[in-house]
Each structure stands twice: as C-alpha cells, then as structure tokens.
ModelCIF file with pLDDT and N, C-alpha, C, O atoms, coordinates in Angstrom:
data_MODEL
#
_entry.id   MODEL 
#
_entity.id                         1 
_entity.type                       polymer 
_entity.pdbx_number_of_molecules   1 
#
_entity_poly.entity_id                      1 
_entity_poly.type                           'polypeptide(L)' 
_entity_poly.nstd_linkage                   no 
_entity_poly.nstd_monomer                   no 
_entity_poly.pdbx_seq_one_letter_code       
;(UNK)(UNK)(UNK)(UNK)(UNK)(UNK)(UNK)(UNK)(UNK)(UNK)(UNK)(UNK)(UNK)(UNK)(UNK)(UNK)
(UNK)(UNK)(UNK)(UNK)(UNK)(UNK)(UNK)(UNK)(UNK)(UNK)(UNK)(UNK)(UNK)(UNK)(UNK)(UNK)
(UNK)(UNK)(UNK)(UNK)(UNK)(UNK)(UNK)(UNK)(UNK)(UNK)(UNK)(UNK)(UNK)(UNK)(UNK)(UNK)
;
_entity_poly.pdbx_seq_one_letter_code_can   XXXXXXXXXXXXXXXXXXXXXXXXXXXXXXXXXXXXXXXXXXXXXXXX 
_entity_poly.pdbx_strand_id                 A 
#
loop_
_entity_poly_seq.entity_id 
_entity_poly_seq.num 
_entity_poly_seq.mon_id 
_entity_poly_seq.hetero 
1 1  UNK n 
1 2  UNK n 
1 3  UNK n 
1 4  UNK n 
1 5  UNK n 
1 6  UNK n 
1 7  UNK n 
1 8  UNK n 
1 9  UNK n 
1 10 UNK n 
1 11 UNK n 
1 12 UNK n 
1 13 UNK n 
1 14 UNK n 
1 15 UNK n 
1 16 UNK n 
1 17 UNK n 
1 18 UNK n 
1 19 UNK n 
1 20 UNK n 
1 21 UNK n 
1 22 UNK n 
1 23 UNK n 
1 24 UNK n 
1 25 UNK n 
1 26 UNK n 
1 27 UNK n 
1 28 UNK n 
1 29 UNK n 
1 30 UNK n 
1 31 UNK n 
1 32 UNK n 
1 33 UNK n 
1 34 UNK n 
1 35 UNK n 
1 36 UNK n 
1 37 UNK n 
1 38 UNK n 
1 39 UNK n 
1 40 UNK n 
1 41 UNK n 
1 42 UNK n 
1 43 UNK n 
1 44 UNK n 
1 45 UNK n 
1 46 UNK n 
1 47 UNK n 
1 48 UNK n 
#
_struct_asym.id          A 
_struct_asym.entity_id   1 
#
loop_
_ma_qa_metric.id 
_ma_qa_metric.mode 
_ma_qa_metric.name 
_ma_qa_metric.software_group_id 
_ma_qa_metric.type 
1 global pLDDT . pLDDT 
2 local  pLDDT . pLDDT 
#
_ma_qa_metric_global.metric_id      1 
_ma_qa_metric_global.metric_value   94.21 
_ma_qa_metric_global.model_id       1 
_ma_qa_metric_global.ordinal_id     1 
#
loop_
_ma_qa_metric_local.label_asym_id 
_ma_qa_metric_local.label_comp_id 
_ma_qa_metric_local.label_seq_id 
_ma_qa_metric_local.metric_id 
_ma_qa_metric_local.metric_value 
_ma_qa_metric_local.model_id 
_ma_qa_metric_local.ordinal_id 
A UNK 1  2 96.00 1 1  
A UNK 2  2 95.00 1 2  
A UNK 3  2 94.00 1 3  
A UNK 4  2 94.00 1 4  
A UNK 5  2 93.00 1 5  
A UNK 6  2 92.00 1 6  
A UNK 7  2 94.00 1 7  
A UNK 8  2 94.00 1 8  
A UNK 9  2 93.00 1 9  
A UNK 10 2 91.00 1 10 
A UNK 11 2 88.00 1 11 
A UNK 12 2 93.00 1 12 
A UNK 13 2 94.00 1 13 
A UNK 14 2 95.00 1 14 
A UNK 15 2 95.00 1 15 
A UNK 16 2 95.00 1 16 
A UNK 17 2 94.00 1 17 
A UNK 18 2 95.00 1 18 
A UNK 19 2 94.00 1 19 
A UNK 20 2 95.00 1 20 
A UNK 21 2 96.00 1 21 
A UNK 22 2 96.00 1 22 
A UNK 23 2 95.00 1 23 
A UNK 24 2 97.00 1 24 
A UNK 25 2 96.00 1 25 
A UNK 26 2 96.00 1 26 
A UNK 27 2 95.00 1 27 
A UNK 28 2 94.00 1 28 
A UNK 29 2 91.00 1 29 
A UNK 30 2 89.00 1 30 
A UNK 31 2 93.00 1 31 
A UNK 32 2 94.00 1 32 
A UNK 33 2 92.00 1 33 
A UNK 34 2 94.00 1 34 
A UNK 35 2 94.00 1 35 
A UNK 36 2 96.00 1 36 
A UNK 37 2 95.00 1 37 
A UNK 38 2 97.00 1 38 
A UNK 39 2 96.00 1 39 
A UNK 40 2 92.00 1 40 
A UNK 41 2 93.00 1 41 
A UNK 42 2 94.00 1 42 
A UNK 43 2 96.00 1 43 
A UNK 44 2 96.00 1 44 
A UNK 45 2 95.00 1 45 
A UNK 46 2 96.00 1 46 
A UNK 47 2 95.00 1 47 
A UNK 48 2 95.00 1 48 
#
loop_
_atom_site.group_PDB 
_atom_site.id 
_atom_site.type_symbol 
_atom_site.label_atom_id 
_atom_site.label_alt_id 
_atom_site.label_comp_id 
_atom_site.label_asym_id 
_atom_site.label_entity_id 
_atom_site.label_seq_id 
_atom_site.pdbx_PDB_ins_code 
_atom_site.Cartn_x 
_atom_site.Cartn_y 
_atom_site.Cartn_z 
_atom_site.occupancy 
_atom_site.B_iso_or_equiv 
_atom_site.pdbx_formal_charge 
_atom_site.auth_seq_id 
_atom_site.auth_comp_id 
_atom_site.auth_asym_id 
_atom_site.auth_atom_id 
_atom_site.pdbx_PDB_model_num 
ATOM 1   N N  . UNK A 1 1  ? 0.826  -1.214  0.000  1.00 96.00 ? 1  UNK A N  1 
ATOM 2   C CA . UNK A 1 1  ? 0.000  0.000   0.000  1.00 96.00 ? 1  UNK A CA 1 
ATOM 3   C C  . UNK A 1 1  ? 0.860  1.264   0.000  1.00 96.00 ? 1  UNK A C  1 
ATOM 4   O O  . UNK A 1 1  ? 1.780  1.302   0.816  1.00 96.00 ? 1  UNK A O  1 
ATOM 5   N N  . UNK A 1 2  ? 0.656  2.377   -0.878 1.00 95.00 ? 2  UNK A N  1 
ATOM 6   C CA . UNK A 1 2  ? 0.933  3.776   -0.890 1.00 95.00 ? 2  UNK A CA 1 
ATOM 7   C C  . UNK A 1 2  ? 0.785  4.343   0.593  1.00 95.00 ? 2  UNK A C  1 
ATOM 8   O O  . UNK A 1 2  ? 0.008  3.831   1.399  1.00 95.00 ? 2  UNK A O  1 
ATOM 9   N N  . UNK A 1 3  ? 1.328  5.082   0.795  1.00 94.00 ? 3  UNK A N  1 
ATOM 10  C CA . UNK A 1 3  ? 0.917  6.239   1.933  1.00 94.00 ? 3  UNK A CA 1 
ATOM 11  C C  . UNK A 1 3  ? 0.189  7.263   1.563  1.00 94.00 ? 3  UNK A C  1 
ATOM 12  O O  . UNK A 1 3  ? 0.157  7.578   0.374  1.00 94.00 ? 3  UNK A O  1 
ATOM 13  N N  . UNK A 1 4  ? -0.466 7.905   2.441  1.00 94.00 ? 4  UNK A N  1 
ATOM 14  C CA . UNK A 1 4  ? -1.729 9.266   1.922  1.00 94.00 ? 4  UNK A CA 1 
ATOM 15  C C  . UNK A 1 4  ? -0.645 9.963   0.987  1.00 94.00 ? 4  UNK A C  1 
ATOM 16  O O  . UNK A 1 4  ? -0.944 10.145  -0.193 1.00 94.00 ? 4  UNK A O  1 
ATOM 17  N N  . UNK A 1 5  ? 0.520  10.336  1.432  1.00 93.00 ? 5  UNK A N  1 
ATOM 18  C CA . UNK A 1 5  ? 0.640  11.644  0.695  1.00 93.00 ? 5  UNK A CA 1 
ATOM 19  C C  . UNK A 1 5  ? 1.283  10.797  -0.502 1.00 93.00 ? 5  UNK A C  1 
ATOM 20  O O  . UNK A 1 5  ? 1.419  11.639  -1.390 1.00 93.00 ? 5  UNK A O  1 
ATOM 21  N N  . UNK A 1 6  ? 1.636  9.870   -0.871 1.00 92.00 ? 6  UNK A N  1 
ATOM 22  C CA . UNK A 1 6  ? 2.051  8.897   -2.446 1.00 92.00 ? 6  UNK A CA 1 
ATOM 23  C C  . UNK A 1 6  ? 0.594  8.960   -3.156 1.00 92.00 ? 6  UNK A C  1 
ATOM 24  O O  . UNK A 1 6  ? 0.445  9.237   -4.347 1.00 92.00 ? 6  UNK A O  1 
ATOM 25  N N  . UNK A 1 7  ? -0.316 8.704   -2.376 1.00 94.00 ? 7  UNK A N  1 
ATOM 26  C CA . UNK A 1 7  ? -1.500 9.005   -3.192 1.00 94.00 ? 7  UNK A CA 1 
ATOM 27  C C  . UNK A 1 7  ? -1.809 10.195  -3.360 1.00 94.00 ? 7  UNK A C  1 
ATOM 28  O O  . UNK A 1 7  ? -2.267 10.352  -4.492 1.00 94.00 ? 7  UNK A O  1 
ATOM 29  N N  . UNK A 1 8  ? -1.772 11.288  -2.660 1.00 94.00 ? 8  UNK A N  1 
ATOM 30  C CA . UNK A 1 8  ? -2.168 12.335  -2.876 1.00 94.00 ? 8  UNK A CA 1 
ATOM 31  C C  . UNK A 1 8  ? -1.238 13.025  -4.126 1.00 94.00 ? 8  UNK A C  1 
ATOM 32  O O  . UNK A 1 8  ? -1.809 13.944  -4.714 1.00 94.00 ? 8  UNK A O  1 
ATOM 33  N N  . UNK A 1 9  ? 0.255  12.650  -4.639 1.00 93.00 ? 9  UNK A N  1 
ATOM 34  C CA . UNK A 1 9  ? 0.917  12.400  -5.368 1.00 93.00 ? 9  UNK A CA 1 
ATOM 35  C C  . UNK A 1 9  ? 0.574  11.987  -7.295 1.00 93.00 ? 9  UNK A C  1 
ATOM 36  O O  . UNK A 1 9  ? 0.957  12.350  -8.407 1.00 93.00 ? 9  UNK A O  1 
ATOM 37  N N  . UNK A 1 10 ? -0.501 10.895  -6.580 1.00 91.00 ? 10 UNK A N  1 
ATOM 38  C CA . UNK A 1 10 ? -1.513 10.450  -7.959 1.00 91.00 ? 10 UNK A CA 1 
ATOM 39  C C  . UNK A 1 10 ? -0.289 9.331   -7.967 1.00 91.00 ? 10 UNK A C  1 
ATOM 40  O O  . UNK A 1 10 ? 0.301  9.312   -9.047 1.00 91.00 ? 10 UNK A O  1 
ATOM 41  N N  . UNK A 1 11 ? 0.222  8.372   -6.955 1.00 88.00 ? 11 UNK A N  1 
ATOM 42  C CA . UNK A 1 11 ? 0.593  7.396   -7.271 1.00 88.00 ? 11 UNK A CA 1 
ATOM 43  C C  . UNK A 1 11 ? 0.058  5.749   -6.812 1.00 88.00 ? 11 UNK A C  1 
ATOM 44  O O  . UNK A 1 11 ? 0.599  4.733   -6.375 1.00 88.00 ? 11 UNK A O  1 
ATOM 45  N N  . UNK A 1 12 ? -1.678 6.295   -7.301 1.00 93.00 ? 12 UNK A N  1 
ATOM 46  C CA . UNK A 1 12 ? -2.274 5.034   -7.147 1.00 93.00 ? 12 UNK A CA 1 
ATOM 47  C C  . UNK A 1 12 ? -2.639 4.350   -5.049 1.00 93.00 ? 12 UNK A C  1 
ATOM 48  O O  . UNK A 1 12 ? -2.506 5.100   -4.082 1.00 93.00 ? 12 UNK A O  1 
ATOM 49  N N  . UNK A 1 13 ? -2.945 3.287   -4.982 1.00 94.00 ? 13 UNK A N  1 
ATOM 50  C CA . UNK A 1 13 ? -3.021 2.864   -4.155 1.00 94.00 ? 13 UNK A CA 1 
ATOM 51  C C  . UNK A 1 13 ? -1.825 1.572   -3.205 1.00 94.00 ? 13 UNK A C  1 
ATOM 52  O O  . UNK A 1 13 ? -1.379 1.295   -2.092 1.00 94.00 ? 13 UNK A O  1 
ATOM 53  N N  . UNK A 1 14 ? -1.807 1.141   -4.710 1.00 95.00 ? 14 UNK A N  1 
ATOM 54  C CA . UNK A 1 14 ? -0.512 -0.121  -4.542 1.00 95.00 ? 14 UNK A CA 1 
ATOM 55  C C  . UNK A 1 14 ? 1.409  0.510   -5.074 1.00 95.00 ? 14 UNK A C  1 
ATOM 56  O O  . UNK A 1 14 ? 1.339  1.315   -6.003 1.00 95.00 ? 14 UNK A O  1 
ATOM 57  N N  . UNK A 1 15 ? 2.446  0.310   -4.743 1.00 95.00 ? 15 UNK A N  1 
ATOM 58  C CA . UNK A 1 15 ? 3.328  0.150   -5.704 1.00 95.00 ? 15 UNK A CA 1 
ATOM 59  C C  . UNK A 1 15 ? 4.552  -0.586  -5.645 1.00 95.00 ? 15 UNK A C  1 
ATOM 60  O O  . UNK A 1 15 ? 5.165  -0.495  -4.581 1.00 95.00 ? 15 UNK A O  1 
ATOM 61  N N  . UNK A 1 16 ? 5.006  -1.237  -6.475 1.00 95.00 ? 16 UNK A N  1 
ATOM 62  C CA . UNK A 1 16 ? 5.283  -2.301  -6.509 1.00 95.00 ? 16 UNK A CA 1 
ATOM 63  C C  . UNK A 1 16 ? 6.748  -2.230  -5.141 1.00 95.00 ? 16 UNK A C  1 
ATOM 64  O O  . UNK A 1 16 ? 7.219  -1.173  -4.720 1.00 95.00 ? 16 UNK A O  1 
ATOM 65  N N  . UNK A 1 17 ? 7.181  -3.593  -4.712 1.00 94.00 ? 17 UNK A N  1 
ATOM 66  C CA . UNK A 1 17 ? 8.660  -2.909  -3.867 1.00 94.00 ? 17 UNK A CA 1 
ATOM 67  C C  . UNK A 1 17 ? 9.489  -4.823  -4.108 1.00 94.00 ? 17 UNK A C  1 
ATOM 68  O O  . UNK A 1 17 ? 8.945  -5.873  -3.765 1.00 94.00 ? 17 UNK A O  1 
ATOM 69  N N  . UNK A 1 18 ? 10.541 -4.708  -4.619 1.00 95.00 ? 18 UNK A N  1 
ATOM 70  C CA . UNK A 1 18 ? 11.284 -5.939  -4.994 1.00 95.00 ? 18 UNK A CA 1 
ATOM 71  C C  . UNK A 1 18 ? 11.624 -6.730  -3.734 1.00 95.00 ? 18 UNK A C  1 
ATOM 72  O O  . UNK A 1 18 ? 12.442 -6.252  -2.948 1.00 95.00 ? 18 UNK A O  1 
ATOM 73  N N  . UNK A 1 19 ? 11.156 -7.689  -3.536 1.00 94.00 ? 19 UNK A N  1 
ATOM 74  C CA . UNK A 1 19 ? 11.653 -8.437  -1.792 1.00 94.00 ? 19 UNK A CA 1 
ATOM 75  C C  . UNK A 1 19 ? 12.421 -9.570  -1.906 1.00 94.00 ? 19 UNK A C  1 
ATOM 76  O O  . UNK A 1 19 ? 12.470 -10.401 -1.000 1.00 94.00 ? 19 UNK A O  1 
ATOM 77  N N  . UNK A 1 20 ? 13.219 -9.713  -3.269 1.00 95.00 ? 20 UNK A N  1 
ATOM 78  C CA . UNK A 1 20 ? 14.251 -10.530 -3.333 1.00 95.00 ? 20 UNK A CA 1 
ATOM 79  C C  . UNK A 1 20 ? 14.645 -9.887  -4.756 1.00 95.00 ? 20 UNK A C  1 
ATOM 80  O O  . UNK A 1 20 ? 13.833 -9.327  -5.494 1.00 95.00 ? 20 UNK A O  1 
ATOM 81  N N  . UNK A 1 21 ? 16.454 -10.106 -5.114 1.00 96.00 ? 21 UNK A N  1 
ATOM 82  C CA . UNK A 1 21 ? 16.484 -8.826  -6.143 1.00 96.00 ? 21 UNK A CA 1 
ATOM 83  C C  . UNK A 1 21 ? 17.859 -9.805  -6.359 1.00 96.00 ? 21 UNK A C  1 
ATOM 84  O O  . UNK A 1 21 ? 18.763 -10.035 -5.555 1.00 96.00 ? 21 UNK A O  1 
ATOM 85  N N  . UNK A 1 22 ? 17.659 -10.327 -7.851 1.00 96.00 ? 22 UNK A N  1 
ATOM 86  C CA . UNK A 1 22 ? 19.014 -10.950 -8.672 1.00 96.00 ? 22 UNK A CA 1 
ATOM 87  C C  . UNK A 1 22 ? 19.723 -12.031 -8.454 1.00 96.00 ? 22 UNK A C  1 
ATOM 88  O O  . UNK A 1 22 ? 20.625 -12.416 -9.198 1.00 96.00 ? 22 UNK A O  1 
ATOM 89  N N  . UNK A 1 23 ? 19.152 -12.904 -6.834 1.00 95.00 ? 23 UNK A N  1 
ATOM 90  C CA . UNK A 1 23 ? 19.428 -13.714 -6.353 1.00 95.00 ? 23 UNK A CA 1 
ATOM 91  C C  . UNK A 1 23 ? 19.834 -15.370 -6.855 1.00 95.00 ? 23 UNK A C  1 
ATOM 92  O O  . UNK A 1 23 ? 19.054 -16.189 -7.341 1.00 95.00 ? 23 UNK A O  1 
ATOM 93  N N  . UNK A 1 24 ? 21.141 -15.528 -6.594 1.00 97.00 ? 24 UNK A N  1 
ATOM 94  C CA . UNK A 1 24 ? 21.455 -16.607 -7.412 1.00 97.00 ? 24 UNK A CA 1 
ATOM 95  C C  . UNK A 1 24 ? 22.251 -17.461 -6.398 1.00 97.00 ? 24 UNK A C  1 
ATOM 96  O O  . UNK A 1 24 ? 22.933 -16.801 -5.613 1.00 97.00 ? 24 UNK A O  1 
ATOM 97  N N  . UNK A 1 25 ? 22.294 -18.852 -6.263 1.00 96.00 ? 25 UNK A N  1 
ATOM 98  C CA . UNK A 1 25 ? 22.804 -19.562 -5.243 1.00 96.00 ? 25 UNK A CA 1 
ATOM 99  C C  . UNK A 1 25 ? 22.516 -21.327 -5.494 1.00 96.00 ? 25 UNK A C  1 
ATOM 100 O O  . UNK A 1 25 ? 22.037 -21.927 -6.456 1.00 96.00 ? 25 UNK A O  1 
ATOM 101 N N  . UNK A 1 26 ? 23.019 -21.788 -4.225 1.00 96.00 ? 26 UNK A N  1 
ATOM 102 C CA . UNK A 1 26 ? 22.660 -23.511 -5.033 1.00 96.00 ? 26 UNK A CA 1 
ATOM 103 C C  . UNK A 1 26 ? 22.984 -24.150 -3.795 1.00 96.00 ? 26 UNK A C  1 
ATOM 104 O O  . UNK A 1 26 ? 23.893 -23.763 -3.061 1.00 96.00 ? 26 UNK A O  1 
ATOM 105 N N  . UNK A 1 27 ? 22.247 -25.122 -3.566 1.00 95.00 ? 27 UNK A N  1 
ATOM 106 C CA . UNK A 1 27 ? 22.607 -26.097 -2.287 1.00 95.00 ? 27 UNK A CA 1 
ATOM 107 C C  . UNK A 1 27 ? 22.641 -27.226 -2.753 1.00 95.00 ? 27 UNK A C  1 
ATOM 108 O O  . UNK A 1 27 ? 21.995 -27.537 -3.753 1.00 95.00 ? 27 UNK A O  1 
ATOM 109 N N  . UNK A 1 28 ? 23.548 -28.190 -1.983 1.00 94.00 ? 28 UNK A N  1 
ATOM 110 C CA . UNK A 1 28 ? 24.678 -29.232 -2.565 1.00 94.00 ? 28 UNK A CA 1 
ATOM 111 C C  . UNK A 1 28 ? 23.549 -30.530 -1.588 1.00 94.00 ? 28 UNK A C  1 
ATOM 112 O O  . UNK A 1 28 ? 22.853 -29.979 -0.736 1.00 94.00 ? 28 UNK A O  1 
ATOM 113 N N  . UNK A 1 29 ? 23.417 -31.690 -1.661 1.00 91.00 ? 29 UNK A N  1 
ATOM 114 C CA . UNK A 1 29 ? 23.137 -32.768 -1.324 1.00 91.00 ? 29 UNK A CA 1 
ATOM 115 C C  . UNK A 1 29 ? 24.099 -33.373 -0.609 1.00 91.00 ? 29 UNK A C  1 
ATOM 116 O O  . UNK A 1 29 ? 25.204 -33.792 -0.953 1.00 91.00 ? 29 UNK A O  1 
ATOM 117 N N  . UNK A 1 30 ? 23.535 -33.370 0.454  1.00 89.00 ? 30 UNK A N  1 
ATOM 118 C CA . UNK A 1 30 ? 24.263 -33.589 1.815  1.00 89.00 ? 30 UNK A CA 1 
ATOM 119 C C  . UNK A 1 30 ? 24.939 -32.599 2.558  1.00 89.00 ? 30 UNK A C  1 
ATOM 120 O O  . UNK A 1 30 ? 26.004 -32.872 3.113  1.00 89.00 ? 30 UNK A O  1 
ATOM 121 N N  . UNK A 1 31 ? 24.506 -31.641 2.617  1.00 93.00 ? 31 UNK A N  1 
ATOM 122 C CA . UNK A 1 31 ? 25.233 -30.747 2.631  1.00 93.00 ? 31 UNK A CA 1 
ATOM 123 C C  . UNK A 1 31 ? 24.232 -29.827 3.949  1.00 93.00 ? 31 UNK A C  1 
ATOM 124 O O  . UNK A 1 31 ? 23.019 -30.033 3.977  1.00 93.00 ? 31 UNK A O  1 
ATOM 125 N N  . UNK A 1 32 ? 24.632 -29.214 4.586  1.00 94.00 ? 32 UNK A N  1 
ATOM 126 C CA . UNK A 1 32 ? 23.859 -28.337 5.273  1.00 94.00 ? 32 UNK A CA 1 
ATOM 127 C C  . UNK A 1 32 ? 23.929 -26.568 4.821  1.00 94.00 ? 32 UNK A C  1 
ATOM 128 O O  . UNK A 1 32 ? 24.896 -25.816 4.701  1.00 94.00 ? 32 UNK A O  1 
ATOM 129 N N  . UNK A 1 33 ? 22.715 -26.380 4.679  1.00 92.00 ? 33 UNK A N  1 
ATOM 130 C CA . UNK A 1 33 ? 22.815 -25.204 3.341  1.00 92.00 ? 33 UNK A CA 1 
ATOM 131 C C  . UNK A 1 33 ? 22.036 -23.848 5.162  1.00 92.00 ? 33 UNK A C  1 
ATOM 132 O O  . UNK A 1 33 ? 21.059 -24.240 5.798  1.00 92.00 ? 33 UNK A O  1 
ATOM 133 N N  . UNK A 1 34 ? 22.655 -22.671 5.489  1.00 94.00 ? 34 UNK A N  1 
ATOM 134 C CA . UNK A 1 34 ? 22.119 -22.154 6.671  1.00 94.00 ? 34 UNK A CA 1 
ATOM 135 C C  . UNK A 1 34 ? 21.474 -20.377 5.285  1.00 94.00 ? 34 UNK A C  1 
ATOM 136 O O  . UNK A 1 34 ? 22.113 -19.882 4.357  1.00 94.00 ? 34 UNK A O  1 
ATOM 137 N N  . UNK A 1 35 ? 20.354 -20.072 5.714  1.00 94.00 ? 35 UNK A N  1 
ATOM 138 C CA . UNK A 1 35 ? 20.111 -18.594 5.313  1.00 94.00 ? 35 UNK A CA 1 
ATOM 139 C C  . UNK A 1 35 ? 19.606 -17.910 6.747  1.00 94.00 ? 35 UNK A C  1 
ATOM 140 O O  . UNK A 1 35 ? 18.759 -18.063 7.628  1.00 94.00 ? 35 UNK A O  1 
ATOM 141 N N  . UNK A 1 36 ? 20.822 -16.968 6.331  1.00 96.00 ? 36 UNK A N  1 
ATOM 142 C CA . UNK A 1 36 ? 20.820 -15.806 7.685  1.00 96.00 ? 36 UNK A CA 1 
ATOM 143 C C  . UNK A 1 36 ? 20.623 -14.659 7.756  1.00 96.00 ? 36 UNK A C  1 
ATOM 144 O O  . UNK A 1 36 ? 21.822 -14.450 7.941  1.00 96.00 ? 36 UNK A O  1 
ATOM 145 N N  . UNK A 1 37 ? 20.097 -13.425 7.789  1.00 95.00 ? 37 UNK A N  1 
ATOM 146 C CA . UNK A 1 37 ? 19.470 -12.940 7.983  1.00 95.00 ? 37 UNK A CA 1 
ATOM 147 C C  . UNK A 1 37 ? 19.012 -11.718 8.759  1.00 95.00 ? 37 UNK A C  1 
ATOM 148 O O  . UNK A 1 37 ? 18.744 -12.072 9.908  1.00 95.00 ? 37 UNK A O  1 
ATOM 149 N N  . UNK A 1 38 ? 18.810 -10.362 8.573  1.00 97.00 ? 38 UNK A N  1 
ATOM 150 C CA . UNK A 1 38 ? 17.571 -9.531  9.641  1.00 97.00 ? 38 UNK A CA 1 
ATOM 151 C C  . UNK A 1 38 ? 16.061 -10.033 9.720  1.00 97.00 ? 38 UNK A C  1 
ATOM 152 O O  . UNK A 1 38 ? 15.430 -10.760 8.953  1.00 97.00 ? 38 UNK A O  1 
ATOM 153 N N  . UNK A 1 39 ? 15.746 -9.488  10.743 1.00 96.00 ? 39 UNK A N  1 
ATOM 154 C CA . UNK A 1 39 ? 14.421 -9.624  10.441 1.00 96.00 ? 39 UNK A CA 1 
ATOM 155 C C  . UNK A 1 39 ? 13.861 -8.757  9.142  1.00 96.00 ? 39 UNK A C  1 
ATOM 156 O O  . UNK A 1 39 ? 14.107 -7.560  9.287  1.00 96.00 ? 39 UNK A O  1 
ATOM 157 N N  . UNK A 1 40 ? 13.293 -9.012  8.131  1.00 92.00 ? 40 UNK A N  1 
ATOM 158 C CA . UNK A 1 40 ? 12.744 -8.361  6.646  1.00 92.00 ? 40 UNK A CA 1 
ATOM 159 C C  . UNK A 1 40 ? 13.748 -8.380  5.654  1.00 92.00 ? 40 UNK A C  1 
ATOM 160 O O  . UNK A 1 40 ? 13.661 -7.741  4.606  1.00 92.00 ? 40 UNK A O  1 
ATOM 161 N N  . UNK A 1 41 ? 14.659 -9.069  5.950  1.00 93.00 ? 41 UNK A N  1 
ATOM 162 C CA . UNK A 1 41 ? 15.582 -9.348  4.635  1.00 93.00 ? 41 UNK A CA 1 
ATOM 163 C C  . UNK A 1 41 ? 15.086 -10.655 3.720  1.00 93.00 ? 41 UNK A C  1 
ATOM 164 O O  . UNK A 1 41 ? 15.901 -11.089 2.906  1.00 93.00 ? 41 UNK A O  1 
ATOM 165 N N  . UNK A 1 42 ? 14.079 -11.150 3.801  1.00 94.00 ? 42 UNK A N  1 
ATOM 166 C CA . UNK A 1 42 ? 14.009 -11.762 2.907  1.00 94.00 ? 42 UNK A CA 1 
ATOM 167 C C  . UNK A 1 42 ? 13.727 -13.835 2.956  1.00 94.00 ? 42 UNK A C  1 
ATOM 168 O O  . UNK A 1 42 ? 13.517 -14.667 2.074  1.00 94.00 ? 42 UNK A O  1 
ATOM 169 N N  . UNK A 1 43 ? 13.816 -13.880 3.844  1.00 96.00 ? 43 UNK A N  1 
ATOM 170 C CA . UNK A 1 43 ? 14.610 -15.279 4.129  1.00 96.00 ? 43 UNK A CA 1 
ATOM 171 C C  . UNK A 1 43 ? 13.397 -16.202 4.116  1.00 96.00 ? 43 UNK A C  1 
ATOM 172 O O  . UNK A 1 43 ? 13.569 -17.395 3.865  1.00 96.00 ? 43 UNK A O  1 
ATOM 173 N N  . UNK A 1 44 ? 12.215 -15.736 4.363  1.00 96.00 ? 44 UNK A N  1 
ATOM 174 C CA . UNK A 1 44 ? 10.849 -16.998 4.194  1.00 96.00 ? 44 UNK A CA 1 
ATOM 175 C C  . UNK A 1 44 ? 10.500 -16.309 2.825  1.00 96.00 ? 44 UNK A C  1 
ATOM 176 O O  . UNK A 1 44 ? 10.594 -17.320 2.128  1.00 96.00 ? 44 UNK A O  1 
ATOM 177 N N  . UNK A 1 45 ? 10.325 -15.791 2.365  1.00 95.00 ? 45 UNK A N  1 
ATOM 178 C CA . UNK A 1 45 ? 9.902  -15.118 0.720  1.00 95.00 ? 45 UNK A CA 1 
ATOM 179 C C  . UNK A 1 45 ? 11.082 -15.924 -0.382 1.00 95.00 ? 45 UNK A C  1 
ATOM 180 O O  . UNK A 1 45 ? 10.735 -16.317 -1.496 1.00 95.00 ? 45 UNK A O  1 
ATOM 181 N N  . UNK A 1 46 ? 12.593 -16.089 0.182  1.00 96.00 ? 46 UNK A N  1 
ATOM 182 C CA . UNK A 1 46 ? 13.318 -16.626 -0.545 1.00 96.00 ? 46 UNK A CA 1 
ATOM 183 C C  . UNK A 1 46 ? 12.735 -18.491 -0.423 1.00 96.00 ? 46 UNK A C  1 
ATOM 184 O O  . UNK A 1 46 ? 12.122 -19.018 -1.351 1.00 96.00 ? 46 UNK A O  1 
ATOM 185 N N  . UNK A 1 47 ? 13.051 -19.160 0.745  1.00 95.00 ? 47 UNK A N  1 
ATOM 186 C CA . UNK A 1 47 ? 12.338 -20.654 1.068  1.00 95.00 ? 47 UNK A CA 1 
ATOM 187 C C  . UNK A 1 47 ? 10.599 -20.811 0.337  1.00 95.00 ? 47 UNK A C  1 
ATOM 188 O O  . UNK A 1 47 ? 10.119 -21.936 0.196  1.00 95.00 ? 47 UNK A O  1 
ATOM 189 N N  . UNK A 1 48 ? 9.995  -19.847 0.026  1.00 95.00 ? 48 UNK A N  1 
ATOM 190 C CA . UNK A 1 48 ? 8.613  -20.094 -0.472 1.00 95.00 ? 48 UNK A CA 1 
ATOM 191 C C  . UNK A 1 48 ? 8.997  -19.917 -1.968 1.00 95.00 ? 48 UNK A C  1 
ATOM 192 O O  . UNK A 1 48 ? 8.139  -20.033 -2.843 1.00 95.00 ? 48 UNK A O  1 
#
C-alpha cells in the first residue's frame, strides 16, 4: 500500500517494492545449506 501523501501524489493505491532482487545460489546434497538474515531481509519469501 501507498501512503496518503504517495496518493495524494496520484501514485495510485498499490506500488510495486522488490523483496528478493538478482538472487542466485545452489545447495549441494548432503550438505547443510544455513540462510541468515535480519528480520525483513528476505529469508521466508526466498524458502517459499
């Protein structure tokens, strides 16, 4: 969702925001693969 004044702007209600960006990687078989993390960096959006 926009904020009042993005809308008041005339930029709609929604706009878009990238929550994983170019991401490239690979986990090996047998292997213990760890993703670490802030909180909002990404890390259940990347596993889904």
């Amino acid at each position: 969702p926009t904020t009042k004044e993005e809308q008041n702007k005339g930029l709609g209600t929604k706009k878009p925001q990238k929550v994983l960006k170019n991401l490239t990687g690979y986990a090996l078989p047998g292997q213990t693969l760890y993703i670490m993390g802030a909180s909002g960096a990404g890390k259940t959006s990347l596993m889904n």
